[in-house]
N, C-alpha and C. Protein backbone atom coordinates (compact mmCIF):
# COMPACT_ATOMS: atom_id res chain seq x y z
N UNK A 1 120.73 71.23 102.27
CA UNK A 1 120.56 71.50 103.68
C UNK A 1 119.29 72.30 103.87
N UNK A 2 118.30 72.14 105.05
CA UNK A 2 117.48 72.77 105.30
C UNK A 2 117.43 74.01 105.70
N UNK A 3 117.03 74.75 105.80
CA UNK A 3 116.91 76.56 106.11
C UNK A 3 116.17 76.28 106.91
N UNK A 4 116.41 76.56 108.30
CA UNK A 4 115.16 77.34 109.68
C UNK A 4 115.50 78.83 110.03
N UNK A 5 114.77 79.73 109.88
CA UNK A 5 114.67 80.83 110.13
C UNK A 5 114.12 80.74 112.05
N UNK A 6 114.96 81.55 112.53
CA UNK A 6 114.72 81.05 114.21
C UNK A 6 114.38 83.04 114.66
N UNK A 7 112.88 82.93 115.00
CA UNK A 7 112.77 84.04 115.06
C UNK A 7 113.21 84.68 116.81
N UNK A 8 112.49 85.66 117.01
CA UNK A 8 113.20 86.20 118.10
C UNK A 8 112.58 85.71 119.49
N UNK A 9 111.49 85.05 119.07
CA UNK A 9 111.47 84.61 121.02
C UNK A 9 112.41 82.84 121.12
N UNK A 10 112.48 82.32 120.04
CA UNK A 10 113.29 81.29 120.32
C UNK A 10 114.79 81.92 120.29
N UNK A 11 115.32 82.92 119.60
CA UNK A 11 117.07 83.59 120.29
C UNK A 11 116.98 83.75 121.60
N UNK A 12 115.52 84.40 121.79
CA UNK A 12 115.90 84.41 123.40
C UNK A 12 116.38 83.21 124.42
N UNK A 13 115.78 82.34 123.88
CA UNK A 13 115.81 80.60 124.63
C UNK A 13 117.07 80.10 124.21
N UNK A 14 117.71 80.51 123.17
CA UNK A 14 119.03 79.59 122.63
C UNK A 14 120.22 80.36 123.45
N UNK A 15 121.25 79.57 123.69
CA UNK A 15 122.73 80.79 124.13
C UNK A 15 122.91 80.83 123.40
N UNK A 16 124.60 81.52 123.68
CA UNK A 16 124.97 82.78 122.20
C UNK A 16 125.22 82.13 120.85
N UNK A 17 124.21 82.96 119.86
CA UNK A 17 124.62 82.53 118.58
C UNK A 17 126.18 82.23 117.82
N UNK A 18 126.63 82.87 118.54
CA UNK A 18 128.16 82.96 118.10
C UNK A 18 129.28 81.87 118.65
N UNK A 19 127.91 80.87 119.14
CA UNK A 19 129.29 79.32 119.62
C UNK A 19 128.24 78.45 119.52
N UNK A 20 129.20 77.43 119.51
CA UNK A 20 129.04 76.21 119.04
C UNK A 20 127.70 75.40 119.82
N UNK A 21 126.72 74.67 120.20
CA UNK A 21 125.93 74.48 120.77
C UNK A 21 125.21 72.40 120.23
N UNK A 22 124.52 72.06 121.07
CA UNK A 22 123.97 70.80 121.07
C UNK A 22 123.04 71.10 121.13
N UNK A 23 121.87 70.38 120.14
CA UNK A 23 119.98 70.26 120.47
C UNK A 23 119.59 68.84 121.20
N UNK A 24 118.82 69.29 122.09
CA UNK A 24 118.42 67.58 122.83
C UNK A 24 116.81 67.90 123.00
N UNK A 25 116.44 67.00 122.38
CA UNK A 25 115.02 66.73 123.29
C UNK A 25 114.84 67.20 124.83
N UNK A 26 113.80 67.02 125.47
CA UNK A 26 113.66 66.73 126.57
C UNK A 26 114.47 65.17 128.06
N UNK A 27 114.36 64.40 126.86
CA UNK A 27 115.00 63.44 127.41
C UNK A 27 116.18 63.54 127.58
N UNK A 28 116.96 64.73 126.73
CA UNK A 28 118.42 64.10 126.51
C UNK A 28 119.04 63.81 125.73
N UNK A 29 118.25 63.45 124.68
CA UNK A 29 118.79 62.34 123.61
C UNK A 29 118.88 63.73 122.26
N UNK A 30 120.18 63.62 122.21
CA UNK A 30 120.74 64.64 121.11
C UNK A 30 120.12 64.45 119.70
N UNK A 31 119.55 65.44 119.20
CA UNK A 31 118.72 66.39 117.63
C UNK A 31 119.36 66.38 117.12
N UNK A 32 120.36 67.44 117.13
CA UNK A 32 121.38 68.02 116.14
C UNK A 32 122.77 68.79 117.38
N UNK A 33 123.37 69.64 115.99
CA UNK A 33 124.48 70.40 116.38
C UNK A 33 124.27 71.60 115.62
N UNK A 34 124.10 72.50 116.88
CA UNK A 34 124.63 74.13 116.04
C UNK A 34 125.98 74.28 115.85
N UNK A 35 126.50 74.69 114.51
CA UNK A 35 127.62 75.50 114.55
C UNK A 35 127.58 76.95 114.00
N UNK A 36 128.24 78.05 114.33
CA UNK A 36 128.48 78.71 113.78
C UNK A 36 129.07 79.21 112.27
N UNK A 37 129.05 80.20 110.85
CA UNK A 37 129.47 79.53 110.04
C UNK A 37 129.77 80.82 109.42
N UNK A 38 130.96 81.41 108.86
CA UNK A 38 132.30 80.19 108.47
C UNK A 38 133.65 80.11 109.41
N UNK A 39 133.46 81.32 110.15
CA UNK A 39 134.88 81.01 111.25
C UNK A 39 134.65 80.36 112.29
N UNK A 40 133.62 80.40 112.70
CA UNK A 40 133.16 79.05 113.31
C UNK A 40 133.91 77.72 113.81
N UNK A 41 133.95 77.29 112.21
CA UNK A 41 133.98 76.00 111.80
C UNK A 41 135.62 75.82 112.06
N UNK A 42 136.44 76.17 111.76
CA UNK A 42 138.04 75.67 112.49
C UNK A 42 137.80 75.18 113.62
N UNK A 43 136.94 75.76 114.59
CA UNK A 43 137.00 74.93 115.94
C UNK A 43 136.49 72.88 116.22
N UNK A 44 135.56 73.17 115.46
CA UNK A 44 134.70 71.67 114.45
C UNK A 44 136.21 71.05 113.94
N UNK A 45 136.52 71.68 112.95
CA UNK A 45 138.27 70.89 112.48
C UNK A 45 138.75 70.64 113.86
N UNK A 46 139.08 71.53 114.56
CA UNK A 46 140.15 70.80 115.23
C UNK A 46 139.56 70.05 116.27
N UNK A 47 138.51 69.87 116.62
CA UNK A 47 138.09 69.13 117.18
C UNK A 47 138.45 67.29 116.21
N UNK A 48 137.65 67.52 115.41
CA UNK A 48 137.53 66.45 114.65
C UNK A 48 138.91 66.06 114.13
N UNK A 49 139.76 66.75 114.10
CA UNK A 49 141.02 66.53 113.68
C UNK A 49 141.78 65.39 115.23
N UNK A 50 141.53 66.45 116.37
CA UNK A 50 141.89 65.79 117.71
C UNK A 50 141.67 64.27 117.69
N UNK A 51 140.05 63.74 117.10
CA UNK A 51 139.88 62.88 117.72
C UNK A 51 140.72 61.49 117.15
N UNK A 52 141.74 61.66 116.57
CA UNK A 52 142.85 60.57 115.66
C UNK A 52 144.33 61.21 116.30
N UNK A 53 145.27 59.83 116.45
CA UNK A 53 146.25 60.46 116.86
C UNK A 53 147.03 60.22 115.31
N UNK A 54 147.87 60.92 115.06
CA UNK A 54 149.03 61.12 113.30
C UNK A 54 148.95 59.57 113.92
N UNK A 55 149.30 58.60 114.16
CA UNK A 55 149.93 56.80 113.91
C UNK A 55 148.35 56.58 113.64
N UNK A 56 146.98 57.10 113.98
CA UNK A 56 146.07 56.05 113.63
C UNK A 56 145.54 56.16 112.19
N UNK A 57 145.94 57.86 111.73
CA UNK A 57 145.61 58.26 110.30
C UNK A 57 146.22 57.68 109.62
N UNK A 58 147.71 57.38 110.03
CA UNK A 58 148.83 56.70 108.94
C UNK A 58 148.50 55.42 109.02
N UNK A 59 148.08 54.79 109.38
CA UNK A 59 147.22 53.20 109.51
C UNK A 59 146.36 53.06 108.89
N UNK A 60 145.30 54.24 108.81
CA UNK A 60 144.48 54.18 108.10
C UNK A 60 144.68 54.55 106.60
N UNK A 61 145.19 55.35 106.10
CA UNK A 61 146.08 55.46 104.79
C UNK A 61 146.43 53.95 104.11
N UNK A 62 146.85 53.37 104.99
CA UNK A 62 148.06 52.68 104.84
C UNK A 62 146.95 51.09 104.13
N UNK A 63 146.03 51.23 104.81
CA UNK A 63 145.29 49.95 104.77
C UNK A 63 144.71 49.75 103.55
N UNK A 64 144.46 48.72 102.81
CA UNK A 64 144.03 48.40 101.59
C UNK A 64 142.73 48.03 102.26
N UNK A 65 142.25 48.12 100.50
CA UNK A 65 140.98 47.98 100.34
C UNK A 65 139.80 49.03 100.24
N UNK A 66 140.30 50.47 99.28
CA UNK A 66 139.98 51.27 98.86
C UNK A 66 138.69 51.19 98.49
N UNK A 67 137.28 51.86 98.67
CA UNK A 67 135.97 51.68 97.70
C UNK A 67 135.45 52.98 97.44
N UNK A 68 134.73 52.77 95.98
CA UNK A 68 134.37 54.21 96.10
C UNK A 68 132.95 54.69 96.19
N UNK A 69 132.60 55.88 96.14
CA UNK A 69 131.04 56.10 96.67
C UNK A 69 130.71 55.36 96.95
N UNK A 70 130.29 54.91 95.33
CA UNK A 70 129.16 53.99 94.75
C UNK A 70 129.05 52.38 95.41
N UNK A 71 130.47 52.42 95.69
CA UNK A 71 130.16 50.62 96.82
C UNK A 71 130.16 51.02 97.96
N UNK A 72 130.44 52.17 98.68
CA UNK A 72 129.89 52.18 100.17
C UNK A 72 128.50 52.63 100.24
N UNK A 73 127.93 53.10 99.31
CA UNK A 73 126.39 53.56 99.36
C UNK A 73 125.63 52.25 99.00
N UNK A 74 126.21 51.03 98.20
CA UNK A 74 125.61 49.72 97.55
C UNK A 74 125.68 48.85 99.25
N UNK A 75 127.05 48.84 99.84
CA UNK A 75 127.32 48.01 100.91
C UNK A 75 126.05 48.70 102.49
N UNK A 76 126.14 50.19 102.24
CA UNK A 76 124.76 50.84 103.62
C UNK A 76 123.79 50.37 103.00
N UNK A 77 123.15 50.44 101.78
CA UNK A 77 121.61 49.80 101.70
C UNK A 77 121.38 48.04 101.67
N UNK A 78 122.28 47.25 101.59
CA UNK A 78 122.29 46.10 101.89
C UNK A 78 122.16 45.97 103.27
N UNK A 79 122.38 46.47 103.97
CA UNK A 79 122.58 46.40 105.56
C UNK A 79 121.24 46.67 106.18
């Protein structure tokens, strides 16, 4: 992961360090994601946890056709 050191006239421009935040260009069109780090990050879980309901995880479990790294990294550079 990259290190940016964000000195003090850009804190002034950012809201509070201590939540969660979106980077956008000018246009709009989303950079990145700040998170906070490490208690932070439960909120990220449960977000990301939210976005599946328990029947779509157990579906997904459930489904064959297991691959590992190495063929989903072989199957993205074919693409």
């Amino acid at each position: 992961m990259t290190r940016v050191i964000v000195d003090a006239s850009l804190q002034v421009k950012l809201p509070q360090l201590d939540s969660s935040f979106e980077f956008c260009d000018e246009s709009g069109r989303t950079l990145g994601y700040y998170v906070p780090a490490p208690d932070q990050l439960r909120e990220l879980y449960d977000w990301a946890k939210a976005q599946f309901t328990d029947e779509e995880v157990e579906r997904a479990r459930r489904e064959p056709g297991e691959l590992t790294t190495a063929e989903v990294l072989a199957r993205l550079k074919d693409q």
